[in-house]
Protein backbone atom coordinates (compact mmCIF):
# COMPACT_ATOMS: atom_id res chain seq x y z
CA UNK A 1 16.47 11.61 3.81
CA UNK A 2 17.08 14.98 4.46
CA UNK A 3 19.30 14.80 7.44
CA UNK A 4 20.31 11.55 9.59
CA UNK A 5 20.09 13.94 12.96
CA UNK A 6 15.93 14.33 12.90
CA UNK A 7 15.83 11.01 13.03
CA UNK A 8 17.25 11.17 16.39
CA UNK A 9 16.03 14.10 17.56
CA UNK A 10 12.45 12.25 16.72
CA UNK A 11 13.70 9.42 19.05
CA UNK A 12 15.08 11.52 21.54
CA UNK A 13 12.05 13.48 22.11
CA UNK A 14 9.39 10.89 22.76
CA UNK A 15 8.70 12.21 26.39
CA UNK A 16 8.07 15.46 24.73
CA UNK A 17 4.55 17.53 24.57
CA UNK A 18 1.80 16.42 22.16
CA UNK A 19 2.19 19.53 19.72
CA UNK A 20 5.77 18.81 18.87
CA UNK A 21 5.02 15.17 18.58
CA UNK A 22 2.46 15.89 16.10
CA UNK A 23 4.85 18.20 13.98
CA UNK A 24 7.54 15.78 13.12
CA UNK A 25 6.88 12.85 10.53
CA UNK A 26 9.45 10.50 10.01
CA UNK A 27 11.22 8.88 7.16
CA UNK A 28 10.03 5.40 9.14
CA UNK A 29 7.17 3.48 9.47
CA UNK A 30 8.02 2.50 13.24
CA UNK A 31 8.45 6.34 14.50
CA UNK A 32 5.07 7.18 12.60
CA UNK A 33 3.55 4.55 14.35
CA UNK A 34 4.90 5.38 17.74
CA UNK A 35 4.30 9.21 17.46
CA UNK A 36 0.53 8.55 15.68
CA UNK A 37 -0.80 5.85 17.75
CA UNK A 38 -1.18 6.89 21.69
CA UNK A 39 -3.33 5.26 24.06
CA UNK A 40 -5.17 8.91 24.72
CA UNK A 41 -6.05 9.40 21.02
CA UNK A 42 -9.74 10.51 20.97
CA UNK A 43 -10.80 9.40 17.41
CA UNK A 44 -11.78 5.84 17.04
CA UNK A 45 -11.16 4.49 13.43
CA UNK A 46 -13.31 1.27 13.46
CA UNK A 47 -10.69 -0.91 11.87
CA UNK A 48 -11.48 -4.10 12.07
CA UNK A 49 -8.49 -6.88 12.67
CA UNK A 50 -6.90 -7.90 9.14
CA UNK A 51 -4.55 -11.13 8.66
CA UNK A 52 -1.17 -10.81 7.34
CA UNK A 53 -1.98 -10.58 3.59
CA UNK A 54 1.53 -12.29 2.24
CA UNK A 55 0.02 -15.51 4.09
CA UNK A 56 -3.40 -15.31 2.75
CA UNK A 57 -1.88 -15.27 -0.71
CA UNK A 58 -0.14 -18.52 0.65
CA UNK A 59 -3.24 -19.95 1.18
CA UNK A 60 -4.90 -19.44 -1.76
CA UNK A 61 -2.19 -20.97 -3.85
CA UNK A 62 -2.31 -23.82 -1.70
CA UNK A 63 -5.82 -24.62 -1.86
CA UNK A 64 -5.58 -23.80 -5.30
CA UNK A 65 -2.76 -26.27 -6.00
CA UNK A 66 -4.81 -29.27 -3.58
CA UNK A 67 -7.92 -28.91 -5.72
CA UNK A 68 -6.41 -29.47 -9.09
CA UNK A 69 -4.38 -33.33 -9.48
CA UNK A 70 -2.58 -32.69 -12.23
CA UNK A 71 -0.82 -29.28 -11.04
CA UNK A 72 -0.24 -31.55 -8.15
CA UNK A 73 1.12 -34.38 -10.30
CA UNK A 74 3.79 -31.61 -12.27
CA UNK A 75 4.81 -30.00 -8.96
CA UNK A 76 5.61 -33.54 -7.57
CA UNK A 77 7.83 -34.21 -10.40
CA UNK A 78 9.97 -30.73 -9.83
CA UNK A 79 9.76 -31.65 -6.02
CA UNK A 80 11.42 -35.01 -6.30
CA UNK A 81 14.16 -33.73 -8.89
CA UNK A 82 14.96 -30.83 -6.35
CA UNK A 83 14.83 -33.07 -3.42
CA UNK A 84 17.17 -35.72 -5.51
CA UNK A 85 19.96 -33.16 -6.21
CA UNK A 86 19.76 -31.51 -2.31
CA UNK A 87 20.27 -35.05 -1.28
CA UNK A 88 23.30 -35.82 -3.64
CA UNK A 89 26.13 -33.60 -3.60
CA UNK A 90 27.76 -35.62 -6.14
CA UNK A 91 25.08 -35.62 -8.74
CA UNK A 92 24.85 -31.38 -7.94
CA UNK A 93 28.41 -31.86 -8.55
CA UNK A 94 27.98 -33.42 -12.01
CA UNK A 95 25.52 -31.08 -12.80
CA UNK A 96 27.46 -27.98 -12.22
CA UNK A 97 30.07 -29.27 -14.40
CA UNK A 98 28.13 -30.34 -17.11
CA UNK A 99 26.46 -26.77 -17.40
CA UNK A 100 28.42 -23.70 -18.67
CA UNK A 101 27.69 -20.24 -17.80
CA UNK A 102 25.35 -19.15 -20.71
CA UNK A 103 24.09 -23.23 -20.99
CA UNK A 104 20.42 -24.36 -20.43
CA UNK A 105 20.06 -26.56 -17.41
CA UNK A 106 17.37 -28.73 -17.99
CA UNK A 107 19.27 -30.62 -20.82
CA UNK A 108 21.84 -31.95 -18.41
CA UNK A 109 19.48 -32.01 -15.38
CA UNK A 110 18.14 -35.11 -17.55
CA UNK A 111 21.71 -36.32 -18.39
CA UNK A 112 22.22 -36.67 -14.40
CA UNK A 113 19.17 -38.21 -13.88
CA UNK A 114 19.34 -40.87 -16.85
CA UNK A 115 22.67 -41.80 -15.26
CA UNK A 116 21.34 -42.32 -12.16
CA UNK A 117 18.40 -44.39 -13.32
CA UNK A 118 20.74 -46.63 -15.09
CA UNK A 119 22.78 -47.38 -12.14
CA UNK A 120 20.21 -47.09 -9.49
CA UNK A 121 19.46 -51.07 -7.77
CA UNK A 122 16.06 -52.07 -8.02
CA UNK A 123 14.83 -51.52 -5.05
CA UNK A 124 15.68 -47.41 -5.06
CA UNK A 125 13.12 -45.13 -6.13
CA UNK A 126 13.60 -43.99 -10.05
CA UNK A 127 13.42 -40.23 -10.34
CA UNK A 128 10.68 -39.53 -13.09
CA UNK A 129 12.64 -37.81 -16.02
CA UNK A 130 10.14 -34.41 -17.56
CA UNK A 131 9.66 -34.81 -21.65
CA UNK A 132 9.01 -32.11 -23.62
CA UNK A 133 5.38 -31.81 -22.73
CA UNK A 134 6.04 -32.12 -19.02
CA UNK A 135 8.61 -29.36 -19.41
CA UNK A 136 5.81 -26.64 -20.82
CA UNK A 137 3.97 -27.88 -18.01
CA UNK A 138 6.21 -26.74 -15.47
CA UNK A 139 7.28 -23.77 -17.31
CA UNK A 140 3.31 -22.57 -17.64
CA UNK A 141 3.01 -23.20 -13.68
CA UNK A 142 5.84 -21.18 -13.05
CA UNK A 143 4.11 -18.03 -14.99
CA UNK A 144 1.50 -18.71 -13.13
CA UNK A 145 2.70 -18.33 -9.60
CA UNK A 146 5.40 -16.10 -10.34
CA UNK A 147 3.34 -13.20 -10.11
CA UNK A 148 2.12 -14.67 -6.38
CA UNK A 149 5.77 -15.06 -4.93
CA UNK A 150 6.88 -11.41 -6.09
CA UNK A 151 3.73 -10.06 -4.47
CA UNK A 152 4.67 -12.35 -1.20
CA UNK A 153 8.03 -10.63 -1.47
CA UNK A 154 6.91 -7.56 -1.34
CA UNK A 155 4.13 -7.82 1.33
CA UNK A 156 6.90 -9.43 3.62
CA UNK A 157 9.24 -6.54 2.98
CA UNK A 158 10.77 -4.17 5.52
CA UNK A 159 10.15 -1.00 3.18
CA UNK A 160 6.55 -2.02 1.98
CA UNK A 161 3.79 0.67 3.22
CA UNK A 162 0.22 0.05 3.09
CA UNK A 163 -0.60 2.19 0.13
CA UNK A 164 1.05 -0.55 -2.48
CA UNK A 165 -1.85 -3.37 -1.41
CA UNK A 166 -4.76 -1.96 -3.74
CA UNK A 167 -2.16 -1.26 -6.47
CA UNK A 168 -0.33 -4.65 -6.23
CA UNK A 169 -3.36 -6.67 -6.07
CA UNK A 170 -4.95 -5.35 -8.80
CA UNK A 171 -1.63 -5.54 -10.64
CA UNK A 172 -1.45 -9.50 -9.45
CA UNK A 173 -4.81 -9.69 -10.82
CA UNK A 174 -4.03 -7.97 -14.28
CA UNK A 175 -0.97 -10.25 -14.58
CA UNK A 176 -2.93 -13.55 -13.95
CA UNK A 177 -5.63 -12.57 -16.86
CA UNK A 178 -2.96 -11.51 -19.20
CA UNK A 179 -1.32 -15.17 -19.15
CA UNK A 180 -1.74 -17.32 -22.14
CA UNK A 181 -3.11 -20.63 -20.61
CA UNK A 182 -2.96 -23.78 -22.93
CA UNK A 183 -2.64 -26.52 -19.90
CA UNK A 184 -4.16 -25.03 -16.76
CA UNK A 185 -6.65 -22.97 -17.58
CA UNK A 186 -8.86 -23.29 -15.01
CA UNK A 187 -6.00 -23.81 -12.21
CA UNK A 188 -5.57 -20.14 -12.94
CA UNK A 189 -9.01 -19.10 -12.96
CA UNK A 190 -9.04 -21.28 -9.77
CA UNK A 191 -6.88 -19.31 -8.24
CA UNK A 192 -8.37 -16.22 -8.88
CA UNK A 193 -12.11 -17.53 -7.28
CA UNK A 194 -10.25 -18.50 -4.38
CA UNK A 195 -8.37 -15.36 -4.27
CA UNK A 196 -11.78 -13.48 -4.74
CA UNK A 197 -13.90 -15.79 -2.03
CA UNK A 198 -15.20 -14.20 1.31
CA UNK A 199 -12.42 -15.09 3.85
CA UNK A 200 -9.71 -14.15 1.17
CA UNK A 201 -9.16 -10.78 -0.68
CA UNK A 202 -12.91 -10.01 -1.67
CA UNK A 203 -13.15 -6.76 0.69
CA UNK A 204 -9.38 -6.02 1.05
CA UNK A 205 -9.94 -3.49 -1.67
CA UNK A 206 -12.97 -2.26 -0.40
CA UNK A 207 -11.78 -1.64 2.99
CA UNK A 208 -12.04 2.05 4.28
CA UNK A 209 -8.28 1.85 5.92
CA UNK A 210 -6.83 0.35 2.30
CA UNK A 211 -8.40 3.21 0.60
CA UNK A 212 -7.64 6.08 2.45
CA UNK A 213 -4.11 4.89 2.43
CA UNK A 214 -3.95 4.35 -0.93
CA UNK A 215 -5.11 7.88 -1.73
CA UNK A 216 -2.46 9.36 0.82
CA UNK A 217 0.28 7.94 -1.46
CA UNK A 218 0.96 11.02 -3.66
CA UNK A 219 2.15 8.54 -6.38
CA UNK A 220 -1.52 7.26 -6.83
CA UNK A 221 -4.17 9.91 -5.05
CA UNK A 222 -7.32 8.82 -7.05
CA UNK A 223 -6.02 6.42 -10.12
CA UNK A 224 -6.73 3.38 -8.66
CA UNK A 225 -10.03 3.59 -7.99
CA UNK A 226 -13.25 4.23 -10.74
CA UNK A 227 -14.68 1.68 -13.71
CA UNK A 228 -11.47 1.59 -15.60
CA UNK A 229 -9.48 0.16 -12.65
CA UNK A 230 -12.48 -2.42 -11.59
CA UNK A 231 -11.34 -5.66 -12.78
CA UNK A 232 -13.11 -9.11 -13.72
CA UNK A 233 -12.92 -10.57 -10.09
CA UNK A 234 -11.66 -7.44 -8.38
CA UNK A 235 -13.69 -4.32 -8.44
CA UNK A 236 -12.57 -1.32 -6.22
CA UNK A 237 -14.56 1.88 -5.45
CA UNK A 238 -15.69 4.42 -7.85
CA UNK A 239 -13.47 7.89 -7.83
CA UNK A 240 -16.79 9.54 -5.90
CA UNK A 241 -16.66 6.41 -3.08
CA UNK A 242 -13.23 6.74 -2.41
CA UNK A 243 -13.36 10.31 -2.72
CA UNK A 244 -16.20 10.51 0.33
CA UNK A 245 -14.04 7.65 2.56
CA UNK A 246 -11.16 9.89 2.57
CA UNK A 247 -13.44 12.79 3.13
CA UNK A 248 -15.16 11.52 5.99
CA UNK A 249 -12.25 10.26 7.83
CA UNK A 250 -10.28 14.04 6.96
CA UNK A 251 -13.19 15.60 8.77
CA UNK A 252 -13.32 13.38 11.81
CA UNK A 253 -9.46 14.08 12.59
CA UNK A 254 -9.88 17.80 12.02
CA UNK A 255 -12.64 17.96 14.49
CA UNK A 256 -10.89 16.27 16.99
CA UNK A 257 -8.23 18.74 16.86
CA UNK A 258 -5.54 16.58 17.07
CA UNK A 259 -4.19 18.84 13.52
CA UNK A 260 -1.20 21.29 14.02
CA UNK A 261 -3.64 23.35 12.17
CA UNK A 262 -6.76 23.34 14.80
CA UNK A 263 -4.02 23.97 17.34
CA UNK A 264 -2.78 27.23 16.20
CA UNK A 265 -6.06 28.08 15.59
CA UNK A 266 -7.64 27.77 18.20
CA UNK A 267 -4.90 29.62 20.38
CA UNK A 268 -4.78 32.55 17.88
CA UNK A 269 -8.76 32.97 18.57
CA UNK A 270 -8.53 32.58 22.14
CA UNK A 271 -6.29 35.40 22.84
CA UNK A 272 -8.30 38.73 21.71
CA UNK A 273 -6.21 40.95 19.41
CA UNK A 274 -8.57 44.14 19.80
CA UNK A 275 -8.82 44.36 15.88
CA UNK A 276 -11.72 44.49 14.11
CA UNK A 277 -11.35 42.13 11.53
CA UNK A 278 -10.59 38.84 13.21
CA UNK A 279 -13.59 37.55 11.85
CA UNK A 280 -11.59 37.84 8.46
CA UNK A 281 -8.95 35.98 9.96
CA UNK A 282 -11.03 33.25 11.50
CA UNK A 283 -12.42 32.55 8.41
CA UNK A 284 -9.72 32.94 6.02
CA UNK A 285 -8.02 29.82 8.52
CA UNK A 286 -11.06 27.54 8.49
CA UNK A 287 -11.29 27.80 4.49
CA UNK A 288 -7.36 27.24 4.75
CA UNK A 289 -8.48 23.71 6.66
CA UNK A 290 -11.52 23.07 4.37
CA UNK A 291 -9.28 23.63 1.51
CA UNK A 292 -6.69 21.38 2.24
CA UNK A 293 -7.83 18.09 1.49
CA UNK A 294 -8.97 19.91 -2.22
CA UNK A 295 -5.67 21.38 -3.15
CA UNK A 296 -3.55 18.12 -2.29
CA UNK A 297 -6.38 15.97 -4.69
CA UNK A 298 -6.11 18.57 -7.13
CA UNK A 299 -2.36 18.50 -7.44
CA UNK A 300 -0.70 15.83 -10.11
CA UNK A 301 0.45 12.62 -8.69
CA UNK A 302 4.04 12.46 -8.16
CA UNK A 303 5.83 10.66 -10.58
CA UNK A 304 9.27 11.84 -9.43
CA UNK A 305 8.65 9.44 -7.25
CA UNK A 306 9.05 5.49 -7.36
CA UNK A 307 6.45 3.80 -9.72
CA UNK A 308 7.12 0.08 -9.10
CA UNK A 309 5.00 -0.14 -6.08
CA UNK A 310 6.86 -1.44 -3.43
CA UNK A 311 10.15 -0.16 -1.44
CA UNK A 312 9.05 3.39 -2.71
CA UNK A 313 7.61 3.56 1.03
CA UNK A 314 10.87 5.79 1.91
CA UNK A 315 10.01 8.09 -0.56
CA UNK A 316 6.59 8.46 0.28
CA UNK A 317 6.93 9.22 3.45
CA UNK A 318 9.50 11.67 2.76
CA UNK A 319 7.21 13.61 0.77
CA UNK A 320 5.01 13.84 3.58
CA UNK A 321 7.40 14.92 5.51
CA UNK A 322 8.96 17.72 3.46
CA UNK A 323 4.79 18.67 2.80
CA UNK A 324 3.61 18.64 6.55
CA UNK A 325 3.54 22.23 6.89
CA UNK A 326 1.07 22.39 3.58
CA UNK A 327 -0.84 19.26 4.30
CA UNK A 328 -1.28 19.41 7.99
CA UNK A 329 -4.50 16.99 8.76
CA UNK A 330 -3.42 14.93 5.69
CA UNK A 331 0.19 14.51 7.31
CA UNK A 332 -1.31 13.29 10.60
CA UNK A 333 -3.80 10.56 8.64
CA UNK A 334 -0.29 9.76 6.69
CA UNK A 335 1.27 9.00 9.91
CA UNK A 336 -1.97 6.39 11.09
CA UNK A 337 -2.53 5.02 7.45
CA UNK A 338 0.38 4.37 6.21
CA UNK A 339 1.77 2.95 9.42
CA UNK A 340 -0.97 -0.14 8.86
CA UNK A 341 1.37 -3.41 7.94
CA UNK A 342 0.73 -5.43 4.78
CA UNK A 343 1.93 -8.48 6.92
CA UNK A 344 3.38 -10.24 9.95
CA UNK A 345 7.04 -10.50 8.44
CA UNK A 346 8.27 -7.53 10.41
CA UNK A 347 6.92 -8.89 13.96
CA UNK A 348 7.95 -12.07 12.83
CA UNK A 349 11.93 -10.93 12.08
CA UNK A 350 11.39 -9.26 15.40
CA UNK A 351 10.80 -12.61 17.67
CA UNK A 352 13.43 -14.05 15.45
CA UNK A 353 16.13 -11.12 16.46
CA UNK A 354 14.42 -11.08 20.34
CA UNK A 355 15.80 -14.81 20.13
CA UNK A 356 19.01 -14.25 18.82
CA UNK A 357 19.43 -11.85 21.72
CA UNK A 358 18.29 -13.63 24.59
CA UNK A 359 20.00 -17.24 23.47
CA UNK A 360 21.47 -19.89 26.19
CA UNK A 361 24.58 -17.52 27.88
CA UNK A 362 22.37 -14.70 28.00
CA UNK A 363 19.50 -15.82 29.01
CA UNK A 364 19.31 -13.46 32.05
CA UNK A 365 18.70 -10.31 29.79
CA UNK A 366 15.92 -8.45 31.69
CA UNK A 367 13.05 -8.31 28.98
CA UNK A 368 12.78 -4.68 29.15
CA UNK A 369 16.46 -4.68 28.48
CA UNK A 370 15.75 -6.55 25.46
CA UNK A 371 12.70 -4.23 24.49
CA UNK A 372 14.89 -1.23 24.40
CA UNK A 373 17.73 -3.02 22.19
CA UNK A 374 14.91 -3.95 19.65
CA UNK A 375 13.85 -0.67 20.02
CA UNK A 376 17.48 1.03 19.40
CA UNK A 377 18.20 -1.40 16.41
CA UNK A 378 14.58 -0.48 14.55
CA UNK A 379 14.67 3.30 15.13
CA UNK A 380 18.75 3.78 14.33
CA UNK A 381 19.92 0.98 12.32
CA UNK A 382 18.35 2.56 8.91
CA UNK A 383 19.73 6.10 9.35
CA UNK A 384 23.22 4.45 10.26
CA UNK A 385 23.03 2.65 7.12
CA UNK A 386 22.82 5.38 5.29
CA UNK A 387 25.36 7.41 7.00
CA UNK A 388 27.72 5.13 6.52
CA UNK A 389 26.24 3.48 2.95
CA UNK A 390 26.75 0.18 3.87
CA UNK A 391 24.68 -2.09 6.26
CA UNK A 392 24.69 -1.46 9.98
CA UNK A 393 24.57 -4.17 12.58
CA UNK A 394 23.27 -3.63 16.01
């Protein structure tokens, strides 16, 4: 961040005009979405109502998992060995004393549970003890789902932007293929059909509000999308499809003239100058605006910038805001696109910190008391952080 103050500023000035709303872009997702989305914007973006993705990736693991009886059969195993030593704070005991810093754990994890076995009474449950084969088993699940639970991560994250779902799916996807399967084969390519079906992830990639978004994240532009990106089960747009999305949706905002860009110009032709070339300058502007969208594809993506995907979102909206003044149009989409949430996990934090606040002795907070404290916390914590460099509680 440039400067902790604009932050503020941005905050401060939320009762101000339209025009200098529309200037300022901030380093967060929440102020975007404030400043971008007002109730009197005249452009309607069809989007149509998307579940929280880092759930529906839940779901098709689950269903996944149901369908096949013996993934079922090694996950029961891990469950009951984890459930044993959560439930037995001497065996944990044992266990962490048994195993050295640099040791493998699953040789004494048997040691504990042979031990208990022998001394168990007959009428307590024997834990089942994993052999060797039982052991690859769990350890080729594990590579399996892996992939699933860092994506989940992700999606749930505070700094995640939409621009990282078309990238991290398709990197999911690339992961899953690349696997060397010798026990559950088709558990994996189960997962991927389900992943793949019509209430799942088929369209995700396809959508018009996933693409555009995608394309205004100056570490990516155009590279996801064309025949070399299309996948076995995923297959995104070609270059030219994504190309005309972005286009379309770039020419409906300019015509509203909700740009800073249409603004000035349309004051500077209003008020006559008495020269005789403002023809010249009225269309040297509009082939500034026509232009725009060209010059920012044309440009190299930005690999200063973070590659791995996710909490670059910072960074990415700091280049738009550093940009703005080049990229008008584009700057206002970036504001509406990459606003759009991956998942619920931020609203779902935020009922979790509304109940913190209004618990048992406070419980006569007014709620628009409340609204404003969530509000304060989400706007200043992360530029306090920062300030200070260390976490910031509010």
């Amino acid at each position: 961040m440039e400067t902790d103050e604009e932050d503020f500023v941005f905050v401060e000035n939320r009762g101000a005009s339209e025009d200098d709303d529309n200037n300022i872009i901030g380093d967060s997702t929440a102020s975007n979405t404030n400043s971008s989305c007002r109730p009197d914007d005249d452009v309607s973006y069809g989007w149509d109502h998307h579940g929280c993705l880092a759930h529906l990736l839940q779901l098709v693991t689950n269903d996944a998992i149901k369908s096949d009886a013996s993934v079922k059969d090694v996950i029961g195993i891990v469950n009951d060995i984890t459930v044993f030593f959560r439930r037995s704070p001497k065996s944990t005991a044992k266990l962490v004393k048994k195993t050295s810093k640099n040791d493998t754990m699953f040789p004494h994890i048997v040691d504990v549970l042979q031990d208990y076995n022998l001394g168990a009474a007959k009428n307590k449950k024997q834990i089942k003890i994993p052999n060797d084969a039982d052991r690859n088993k769990i350890k080729e699940i594990q590579m399996i789902l892996t992939p699933f639970k860092s994506v989940t991560d992700i999606f749930q994250s505070n700094a995640v932007i939409s621009s990282v779902i078309i990238p991290m799916l398709l990197n999911l996807q690339s992961k899953l293929l690349k696997i060397p399967c010798i026990y559950f084969h088709s558990f994996r390519d189960t997962l991927l059909q389900n992943w793949d079906s019509e209430n799942r992830f088929k369209d995700v990639v396809k959508q018009d509000k996933f693409v555009i978004s995608n394309i205004l994240d100056p570490r990516y532009k155009l590279r996801m999308f064309g025949p070399k990106i299309s996948q076995r089960y995923f297959t995104t747009p070609l270059k030219n499809e994504a190309r005309k999305v972005i286009e379309d949706s770039f020419t409906q905002l300019r015509l509203s003239g909700q740009s800073e860009l249409e603004s000035t110009r349309a004051n500077t032709t209003s008020q006559p100058s008495g020269r005789a070339f403002d023809f010249l300058l009225d269309e040297y502007l509009s082939n500034e605006v026509e232009s725009e969208l060209e010059t920012y594809l044309k440009e190299p993506p930005q690999n200063t910038i973070s590659l791995d995907h996710a909490p670059g979102g910072n960074d990415v909206l700091k280049f738009w805001k550093e940009n703005q003044h080049r990229f008008p149009i584009l700057a206002s989409m970036a504001k509406i696109y990459l606003a759009i949430p991956a998942s619920s996990g931020d609203v779902e934090r935020l009922f979790s910190i509304a109940g913190t606040l209004k618990r048992q002795h406070r419980n006569r907070l007014d709620i628009n008391l409340i609204e404003d404290m969530l509000i304060m916390r989400e706007y200043h914590r992360p530029a306090l952080w920062e300030k200070f460099n260390k976490p910031f509680f509010l």
